[in-house]
PDB file of N, CA and C in Angstrom:
ATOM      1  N   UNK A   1    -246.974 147.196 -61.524  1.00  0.00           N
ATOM      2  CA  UNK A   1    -245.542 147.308 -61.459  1.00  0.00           C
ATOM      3  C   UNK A   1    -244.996 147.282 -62.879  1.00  0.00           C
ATOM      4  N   UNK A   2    -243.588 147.620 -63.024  1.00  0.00           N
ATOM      5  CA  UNK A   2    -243.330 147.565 -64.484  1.00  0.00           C
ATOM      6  C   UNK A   2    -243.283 146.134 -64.890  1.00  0.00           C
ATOM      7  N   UNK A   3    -243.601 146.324 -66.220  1.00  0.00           N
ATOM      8  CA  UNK A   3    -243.650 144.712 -66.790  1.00  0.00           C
ATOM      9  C   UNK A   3    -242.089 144.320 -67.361  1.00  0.00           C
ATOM     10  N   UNK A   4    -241.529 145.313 -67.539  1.00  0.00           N
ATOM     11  CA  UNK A   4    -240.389 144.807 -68.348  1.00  0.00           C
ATOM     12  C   UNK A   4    -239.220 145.845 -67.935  1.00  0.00           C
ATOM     13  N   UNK A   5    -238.128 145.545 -67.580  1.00  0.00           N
ATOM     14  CA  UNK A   5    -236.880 146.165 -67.368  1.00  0.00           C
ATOM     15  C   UNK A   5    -235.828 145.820 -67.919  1.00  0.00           C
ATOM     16  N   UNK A   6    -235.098 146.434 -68.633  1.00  0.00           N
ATOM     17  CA  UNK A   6    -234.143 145.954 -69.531  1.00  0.00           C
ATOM     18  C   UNK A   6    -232.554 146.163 -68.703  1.00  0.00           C
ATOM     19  N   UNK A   7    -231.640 145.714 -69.402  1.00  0.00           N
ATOM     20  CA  UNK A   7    -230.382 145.932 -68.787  1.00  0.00           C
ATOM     21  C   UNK A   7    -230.012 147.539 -69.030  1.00  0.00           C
ATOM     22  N   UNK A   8    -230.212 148.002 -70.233  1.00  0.00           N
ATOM     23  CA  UNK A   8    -229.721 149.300 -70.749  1.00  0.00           C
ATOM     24  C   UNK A   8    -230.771 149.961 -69.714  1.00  0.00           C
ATOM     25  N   UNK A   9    -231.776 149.578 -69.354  1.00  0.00           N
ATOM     26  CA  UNK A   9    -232.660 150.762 -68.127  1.00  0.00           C
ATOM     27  C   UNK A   9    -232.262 150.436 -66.654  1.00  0.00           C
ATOM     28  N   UNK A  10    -231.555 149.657 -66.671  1.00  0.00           N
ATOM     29  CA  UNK A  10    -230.935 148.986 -65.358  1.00  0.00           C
ATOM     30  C   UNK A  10    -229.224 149.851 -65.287  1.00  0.00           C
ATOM     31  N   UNK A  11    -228.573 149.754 -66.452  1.00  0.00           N
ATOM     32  CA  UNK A  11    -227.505 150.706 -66.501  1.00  0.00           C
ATOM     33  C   UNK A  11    -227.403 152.087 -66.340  1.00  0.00           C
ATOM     34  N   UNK A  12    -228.890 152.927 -66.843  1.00  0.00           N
ATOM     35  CA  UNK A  12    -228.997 153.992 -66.723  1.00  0.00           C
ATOM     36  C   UNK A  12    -229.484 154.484 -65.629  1.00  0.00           C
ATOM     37  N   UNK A  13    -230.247 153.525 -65.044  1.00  0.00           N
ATOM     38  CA  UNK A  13    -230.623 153.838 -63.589  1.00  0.00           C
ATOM     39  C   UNK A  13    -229.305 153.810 -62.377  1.00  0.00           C
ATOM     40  N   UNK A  14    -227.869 153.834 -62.529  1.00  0.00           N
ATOM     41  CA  UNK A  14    -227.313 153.746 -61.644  1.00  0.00           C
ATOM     42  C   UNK A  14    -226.583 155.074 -61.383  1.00  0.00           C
ATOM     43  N   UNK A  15    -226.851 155.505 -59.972  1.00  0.00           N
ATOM     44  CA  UNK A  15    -226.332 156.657 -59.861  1.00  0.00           C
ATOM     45  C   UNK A  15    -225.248 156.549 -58.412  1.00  0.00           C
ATOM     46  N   UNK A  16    -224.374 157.024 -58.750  1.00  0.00           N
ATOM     47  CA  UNK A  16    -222.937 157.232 -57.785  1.00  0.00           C
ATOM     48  C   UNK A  16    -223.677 157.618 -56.495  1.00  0.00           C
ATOM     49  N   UNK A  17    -223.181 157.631 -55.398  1.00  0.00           N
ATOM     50  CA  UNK A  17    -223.876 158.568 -54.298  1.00  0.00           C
ATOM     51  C   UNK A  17    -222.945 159.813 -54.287  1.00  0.00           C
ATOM     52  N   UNK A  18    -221.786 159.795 -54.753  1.00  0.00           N
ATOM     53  CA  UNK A  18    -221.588 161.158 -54.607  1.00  0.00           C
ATOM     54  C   UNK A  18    -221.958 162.785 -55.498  1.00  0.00           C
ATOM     55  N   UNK A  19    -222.844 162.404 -56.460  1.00  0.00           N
ATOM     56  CA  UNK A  19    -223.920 163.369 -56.789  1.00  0.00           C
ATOM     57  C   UNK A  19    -225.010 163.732 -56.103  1.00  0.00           C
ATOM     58  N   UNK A  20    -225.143 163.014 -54.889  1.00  0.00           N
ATOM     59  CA  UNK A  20    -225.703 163.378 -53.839  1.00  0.00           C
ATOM     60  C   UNK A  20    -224.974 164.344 -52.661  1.00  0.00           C
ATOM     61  N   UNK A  21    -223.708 163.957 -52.703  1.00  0.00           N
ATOM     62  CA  UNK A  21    -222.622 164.858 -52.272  1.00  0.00           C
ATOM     63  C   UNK A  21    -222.213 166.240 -53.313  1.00  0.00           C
ATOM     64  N   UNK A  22    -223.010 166.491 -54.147  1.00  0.00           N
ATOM     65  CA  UNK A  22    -222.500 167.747 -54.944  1.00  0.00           C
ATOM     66  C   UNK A  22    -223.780 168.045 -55.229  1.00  0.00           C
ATOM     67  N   UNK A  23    -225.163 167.887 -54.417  1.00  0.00           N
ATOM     68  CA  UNK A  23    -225.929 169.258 -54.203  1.00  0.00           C
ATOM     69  C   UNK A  23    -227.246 168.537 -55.378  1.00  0.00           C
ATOM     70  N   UNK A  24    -226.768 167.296 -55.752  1.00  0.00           N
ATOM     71  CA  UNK A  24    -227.778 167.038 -57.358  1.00  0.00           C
ATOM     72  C   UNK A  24    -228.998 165.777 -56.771  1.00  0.00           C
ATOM     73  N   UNK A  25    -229.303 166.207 -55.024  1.00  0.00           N
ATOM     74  CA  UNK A  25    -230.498 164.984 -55.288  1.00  0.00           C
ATOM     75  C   UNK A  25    -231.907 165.848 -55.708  1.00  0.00           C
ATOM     76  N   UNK A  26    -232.112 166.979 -55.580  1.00  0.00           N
ATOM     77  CA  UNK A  26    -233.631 167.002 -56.428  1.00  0.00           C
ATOM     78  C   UNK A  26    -233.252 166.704 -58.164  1.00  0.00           C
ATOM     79  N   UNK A  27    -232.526 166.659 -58.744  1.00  0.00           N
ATOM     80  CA  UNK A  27    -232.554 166.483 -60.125  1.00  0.00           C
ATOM     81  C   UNK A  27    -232.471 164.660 -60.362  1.00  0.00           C
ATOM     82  N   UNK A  28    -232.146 163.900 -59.373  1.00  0.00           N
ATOM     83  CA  UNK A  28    -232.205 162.670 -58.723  1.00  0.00           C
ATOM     84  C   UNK A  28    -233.490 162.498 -58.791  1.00  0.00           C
ATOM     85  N   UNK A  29    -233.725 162.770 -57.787  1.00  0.00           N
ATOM     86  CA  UNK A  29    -235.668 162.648 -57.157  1.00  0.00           C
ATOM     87  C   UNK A  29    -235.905 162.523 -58.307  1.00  0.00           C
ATOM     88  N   UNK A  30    -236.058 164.000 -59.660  1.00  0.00           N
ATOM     89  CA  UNK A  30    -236.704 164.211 -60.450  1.00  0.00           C
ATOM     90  C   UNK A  30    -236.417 163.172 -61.217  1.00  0.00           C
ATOM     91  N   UNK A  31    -235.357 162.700 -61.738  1.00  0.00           N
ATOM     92  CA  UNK A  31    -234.957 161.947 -62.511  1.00  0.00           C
ATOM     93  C   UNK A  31    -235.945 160.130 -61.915  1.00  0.00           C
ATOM     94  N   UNK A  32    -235.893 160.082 -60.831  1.00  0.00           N
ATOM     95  CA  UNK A  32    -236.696 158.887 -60.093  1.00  0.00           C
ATOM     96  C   UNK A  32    -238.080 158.880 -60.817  1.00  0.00           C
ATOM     97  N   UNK A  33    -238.943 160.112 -60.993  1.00  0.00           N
ATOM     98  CA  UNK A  33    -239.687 160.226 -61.291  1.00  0.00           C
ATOM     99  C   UNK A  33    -240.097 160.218 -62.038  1.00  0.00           C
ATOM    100  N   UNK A  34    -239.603 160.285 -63.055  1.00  0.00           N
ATOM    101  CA  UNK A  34    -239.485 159.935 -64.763  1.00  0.00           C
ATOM    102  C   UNK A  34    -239.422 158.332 -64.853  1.00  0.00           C
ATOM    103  N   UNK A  35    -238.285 158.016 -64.358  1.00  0.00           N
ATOM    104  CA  UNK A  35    -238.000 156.651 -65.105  1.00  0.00           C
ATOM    105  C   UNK A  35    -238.461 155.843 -63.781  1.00  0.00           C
ATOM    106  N   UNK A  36    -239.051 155.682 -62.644  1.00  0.00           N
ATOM    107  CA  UNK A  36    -239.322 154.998 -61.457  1.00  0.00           C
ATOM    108  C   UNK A  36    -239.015 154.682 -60.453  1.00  0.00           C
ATOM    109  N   UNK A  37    -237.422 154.616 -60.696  1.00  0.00           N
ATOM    110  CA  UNK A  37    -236.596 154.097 -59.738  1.00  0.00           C
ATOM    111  C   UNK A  37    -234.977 154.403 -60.094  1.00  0.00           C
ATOM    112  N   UNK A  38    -234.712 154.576 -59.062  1.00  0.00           N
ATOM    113  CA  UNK A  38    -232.446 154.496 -59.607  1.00  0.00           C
ATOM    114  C   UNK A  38    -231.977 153.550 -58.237  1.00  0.00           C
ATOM    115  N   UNK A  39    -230.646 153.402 -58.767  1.00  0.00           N
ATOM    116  CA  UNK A  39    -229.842 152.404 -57.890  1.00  0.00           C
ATOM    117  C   UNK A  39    -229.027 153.157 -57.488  1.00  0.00           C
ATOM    118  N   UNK A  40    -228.909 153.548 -56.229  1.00  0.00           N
ATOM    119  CA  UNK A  40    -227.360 154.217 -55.640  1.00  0.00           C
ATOM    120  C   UNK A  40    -226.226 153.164 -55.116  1.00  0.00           C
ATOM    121  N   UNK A  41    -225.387 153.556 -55.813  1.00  0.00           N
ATOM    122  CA  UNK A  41    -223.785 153.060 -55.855  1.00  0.00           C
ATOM    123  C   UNK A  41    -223.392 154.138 -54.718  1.00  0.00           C
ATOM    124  N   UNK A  42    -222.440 153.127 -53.709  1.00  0.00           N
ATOM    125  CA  UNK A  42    -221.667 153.772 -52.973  1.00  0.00           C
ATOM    126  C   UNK A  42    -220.219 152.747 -52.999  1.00  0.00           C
ATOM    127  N   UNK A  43    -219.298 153.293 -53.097  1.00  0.00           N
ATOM    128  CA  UNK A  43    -217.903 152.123 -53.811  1.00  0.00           C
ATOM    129  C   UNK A  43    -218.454 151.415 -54.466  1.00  0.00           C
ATOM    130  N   UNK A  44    -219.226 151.710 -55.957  1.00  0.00           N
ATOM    131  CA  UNK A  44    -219.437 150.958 -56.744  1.00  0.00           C
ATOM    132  C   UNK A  44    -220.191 149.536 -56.491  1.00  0.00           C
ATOM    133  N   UNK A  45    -220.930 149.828 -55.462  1.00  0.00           N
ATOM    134  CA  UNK A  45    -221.907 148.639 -55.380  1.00  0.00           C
ATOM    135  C   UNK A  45    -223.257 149.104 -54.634  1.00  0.00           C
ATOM    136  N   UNK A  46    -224.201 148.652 -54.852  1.00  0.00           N
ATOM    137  CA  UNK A  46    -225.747 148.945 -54.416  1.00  0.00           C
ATOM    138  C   UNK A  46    -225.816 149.033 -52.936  1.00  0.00           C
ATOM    139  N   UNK A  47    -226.449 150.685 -53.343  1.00  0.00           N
ATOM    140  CA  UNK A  47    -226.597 150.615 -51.228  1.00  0.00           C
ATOM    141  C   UNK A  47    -227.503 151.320 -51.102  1.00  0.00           C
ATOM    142  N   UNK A  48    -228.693 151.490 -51.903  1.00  0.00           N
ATOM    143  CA  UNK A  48    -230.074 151.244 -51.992  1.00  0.00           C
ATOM    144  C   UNK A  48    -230.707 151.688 -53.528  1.00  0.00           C
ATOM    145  N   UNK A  49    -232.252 151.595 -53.074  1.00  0.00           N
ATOM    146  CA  UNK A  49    -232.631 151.991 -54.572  1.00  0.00           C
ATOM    147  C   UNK A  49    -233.843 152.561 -54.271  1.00  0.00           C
ATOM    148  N   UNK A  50    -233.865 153.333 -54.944  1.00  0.00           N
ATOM    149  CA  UNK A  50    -235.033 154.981 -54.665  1.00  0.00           C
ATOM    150  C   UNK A  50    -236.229 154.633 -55.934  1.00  0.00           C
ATOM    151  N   UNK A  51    -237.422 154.342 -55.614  1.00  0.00           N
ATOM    152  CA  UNK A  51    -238.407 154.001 -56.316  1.00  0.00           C
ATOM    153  C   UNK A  51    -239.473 155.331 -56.053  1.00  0.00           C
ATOM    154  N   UNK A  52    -240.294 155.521 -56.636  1.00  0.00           N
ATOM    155  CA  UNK A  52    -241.222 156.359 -57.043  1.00  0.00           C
ATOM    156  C   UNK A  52    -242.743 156.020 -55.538  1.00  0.00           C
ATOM    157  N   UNK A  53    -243.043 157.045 -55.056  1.00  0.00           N
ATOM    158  CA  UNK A  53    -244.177 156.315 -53.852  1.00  0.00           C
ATOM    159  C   UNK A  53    -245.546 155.091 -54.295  1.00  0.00           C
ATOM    160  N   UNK A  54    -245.664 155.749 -55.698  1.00  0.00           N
ATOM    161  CA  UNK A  54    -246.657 154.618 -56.473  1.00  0.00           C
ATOM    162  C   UNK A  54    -246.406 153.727 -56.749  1.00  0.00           C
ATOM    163  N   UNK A  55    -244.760 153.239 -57.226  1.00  0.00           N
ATOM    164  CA  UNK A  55    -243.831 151.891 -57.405  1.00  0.00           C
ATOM    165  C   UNK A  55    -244.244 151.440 -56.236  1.00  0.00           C
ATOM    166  N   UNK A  56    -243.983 151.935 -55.037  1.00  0.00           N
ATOM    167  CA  UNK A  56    -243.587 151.212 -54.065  1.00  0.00           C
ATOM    168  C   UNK A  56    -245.549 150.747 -53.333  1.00  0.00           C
ATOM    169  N   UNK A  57    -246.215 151.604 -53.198  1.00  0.00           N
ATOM    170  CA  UNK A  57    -247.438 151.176 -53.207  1.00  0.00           C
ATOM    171  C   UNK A  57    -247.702 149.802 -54.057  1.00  0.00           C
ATOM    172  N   UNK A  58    -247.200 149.852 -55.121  1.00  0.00           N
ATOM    173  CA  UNK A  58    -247.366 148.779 -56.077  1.00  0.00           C
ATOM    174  C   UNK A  58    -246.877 147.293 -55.814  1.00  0.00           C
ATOM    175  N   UNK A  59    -245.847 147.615 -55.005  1.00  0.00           N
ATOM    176  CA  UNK A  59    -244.974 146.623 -54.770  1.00  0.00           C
ATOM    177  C   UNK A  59    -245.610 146.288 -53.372  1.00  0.00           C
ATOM    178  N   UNK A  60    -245.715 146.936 -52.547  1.00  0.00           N
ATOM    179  CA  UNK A  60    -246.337 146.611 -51.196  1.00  0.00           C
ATOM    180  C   UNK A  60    -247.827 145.451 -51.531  1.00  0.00           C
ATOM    181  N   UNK A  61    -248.795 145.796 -52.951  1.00  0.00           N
ATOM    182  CA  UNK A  61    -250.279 145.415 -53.124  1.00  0.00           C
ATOM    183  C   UNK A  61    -249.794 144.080 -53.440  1.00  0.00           C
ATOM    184  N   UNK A  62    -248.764 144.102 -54.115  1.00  0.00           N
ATOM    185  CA  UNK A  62    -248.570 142.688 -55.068  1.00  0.00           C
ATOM    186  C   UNK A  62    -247.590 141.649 -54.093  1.00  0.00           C
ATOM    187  N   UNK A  63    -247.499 142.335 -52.791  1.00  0.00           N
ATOM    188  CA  UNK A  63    -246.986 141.523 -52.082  1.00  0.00           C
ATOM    189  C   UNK A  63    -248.026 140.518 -51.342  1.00  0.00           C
ATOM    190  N   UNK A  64    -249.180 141.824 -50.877  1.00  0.00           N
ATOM    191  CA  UNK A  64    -249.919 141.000 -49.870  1.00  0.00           C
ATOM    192  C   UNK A  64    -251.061 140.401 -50.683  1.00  0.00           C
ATOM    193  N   UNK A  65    -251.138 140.496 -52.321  1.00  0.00           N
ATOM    194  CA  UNK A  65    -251.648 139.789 -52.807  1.00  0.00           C
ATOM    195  C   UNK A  65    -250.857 138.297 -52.817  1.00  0.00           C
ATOM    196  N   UNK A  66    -250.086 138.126 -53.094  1.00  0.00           N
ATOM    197  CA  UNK A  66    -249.343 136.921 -52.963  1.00  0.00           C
ATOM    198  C   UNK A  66    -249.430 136.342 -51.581  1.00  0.00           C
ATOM    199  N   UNK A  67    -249.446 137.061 -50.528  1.00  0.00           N
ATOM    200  CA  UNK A  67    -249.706 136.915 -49.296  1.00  0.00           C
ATOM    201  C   UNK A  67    -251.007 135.847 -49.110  1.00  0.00           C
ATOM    202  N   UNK A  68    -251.975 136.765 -49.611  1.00  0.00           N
ATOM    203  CA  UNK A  68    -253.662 136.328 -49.257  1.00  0.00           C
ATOM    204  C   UNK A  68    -253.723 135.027 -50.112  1.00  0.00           C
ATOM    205  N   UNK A  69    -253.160 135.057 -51.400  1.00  0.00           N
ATOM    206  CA  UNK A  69    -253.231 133.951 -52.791  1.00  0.00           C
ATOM    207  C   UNK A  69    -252.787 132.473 -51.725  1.00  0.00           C
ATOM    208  N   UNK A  70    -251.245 132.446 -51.013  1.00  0.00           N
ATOM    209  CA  UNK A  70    -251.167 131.375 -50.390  1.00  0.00           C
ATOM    210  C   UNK A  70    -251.957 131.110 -49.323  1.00  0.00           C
ATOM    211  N   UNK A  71    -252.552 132.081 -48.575  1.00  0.00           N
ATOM    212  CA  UNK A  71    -253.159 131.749 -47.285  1.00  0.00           C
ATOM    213  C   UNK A  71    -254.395 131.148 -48.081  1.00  0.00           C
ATOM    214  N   UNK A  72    -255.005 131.791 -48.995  1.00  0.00           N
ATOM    215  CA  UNK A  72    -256.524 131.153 -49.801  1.00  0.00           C
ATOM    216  C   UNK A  72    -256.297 129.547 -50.064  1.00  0.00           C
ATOM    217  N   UNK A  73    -254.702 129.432 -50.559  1.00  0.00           N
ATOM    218  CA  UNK A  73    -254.167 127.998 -51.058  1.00  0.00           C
ATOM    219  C   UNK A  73    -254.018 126.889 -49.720  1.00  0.00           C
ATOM    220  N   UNK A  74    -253.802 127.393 -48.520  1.00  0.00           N
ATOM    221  CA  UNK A  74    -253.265 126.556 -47.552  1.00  0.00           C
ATOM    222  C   UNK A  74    -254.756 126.057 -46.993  1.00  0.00           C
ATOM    223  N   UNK A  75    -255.900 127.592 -46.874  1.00  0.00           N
ATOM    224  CA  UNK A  75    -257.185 127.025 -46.770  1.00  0.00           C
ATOM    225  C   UNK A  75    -257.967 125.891 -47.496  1.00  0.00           C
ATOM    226  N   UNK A  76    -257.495 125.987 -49.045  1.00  0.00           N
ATOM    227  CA  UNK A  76    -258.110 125.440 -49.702  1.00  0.00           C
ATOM    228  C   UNK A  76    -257.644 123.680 -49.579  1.00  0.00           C
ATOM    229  N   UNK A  77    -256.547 123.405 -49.120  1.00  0.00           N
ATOM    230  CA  UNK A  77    -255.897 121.817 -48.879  1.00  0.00           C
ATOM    231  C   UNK A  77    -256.600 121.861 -48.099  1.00  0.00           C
ATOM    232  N   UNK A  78    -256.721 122.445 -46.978  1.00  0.00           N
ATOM    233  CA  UNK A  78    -257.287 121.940 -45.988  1.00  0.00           C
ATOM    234  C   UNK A  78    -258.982 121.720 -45.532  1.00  0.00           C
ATOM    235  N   UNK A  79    -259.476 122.287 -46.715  1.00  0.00           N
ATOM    236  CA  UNK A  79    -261.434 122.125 -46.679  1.00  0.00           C
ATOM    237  C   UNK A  79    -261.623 120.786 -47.165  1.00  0.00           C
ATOM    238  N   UNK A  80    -262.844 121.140 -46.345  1.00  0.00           N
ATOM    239  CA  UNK A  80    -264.046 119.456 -46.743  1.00  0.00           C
ATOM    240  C   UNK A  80    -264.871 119.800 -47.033  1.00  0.00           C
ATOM    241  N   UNK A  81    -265.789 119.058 -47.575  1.00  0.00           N
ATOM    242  CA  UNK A  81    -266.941 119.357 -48.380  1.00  0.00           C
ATOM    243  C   UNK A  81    -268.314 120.009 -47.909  1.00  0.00           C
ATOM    244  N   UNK A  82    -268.187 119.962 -46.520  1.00  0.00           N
ATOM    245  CA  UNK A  82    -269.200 120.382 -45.532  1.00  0.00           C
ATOM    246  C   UNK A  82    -268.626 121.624 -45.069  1.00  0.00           C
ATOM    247  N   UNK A  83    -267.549 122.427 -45.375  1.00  0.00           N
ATOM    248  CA  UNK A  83    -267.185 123.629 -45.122  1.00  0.00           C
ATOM    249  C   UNK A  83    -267.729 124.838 -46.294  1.00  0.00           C
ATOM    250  N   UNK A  84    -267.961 123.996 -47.122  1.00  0.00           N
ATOM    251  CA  UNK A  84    -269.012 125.152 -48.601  1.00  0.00           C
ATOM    252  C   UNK A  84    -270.430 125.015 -47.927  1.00  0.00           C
ATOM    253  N   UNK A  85    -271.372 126.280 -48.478  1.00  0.00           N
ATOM    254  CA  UNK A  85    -272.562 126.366 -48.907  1.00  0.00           C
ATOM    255  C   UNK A  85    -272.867 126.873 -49.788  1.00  0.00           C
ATOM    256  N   UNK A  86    -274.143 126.730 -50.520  1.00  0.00           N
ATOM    257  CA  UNK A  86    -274.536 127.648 -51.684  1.00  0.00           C
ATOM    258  C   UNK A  86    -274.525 128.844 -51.744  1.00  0.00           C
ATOM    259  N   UNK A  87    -274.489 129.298 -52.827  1.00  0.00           N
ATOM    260  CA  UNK A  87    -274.195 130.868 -53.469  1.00  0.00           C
ATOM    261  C   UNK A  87    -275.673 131.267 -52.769  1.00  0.00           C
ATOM    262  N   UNK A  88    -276.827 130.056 -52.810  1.00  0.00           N
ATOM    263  CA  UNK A  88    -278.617 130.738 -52.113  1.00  0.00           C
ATOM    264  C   UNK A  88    -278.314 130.796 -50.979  1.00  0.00           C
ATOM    265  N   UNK A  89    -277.363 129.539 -50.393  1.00  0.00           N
ATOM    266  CA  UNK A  89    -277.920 129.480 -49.316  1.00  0.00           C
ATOM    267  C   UNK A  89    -277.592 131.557 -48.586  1.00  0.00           C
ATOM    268  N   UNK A  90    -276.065 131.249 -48.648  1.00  0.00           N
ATOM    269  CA  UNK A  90    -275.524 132.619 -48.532  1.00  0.00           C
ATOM    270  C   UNK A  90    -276.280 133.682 -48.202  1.00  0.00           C
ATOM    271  N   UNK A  91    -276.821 134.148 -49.887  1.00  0.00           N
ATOM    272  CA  UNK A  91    -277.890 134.548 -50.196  1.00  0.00           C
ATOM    273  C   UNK A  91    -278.890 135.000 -48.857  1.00  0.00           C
ATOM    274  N   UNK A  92    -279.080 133.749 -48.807  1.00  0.00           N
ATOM    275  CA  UNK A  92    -279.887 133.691 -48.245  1.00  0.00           C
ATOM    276  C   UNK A  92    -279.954 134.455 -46.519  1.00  0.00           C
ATOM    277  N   UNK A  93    -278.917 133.077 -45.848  1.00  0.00           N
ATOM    278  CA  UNK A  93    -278.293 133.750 -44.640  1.00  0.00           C
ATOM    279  C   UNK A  93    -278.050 135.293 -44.401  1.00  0.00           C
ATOM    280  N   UNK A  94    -277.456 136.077 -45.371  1.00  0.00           N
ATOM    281  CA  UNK A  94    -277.482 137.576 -45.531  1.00  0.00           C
ATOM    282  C   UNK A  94    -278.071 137.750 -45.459  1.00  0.00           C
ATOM    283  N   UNK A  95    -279.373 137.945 -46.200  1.00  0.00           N
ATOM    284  CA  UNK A  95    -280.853 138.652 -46.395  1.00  0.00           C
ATOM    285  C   UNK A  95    -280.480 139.294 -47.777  1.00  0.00           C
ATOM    286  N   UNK A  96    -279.312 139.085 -48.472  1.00  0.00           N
ATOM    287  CA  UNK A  96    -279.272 139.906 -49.862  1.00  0.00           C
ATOM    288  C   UNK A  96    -280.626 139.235 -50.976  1.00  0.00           C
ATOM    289  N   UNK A  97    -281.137 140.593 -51.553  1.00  0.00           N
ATOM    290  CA  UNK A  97    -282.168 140.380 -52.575  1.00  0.00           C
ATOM    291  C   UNK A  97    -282.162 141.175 -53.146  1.00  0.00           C
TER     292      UNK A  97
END
């Protein structure tokens, strides 16, 4: 995802919706595509925001990573010491060699 967004790329990303009403969303799209994402203003306030399909892939991964990270965390309060085995035993149990 992007690492850094500034206000001046946050200002430039805002687009009226009624340039959508005068025929200009592929130069929109295109414009999405360049810079990642825009904010559509409708009466001057956010009424959605158009991200790029790879942004949004991006955003979907880093969700259900955060997802899996707490479920790993809620598992992990809750183990005992007899719920591990060795990396052999494993190993082992598989049949990996």
């Amino acid at each position: 995802m992007r690492n850094h967004i500034s206000i001046i790329g946050v200002v430039n990303s805002l687009v009226p919706i009624s340039r959508f009403n005068k025929g200009e969303a592929n130069k929109i799209f295109e414009e999405v595509r360049e810079t990642g994402f825009k904010i559509v203003l409708k009466n001057n306030s956010p009424a959605c925001v158009l991200i790029t399909p790879e942004l949004y892939e991006e955003m979907l991964e880093t969700i259900e990573n955060c997802r899996l990270l707490v479920e790993a965390e809620k598992r992990m309060e809750n183990a005992k010491a007899e719920d591990f085995i060795s990396s052999e035993k494993a190993i082992e149990e598989l049949g990996i060699r």
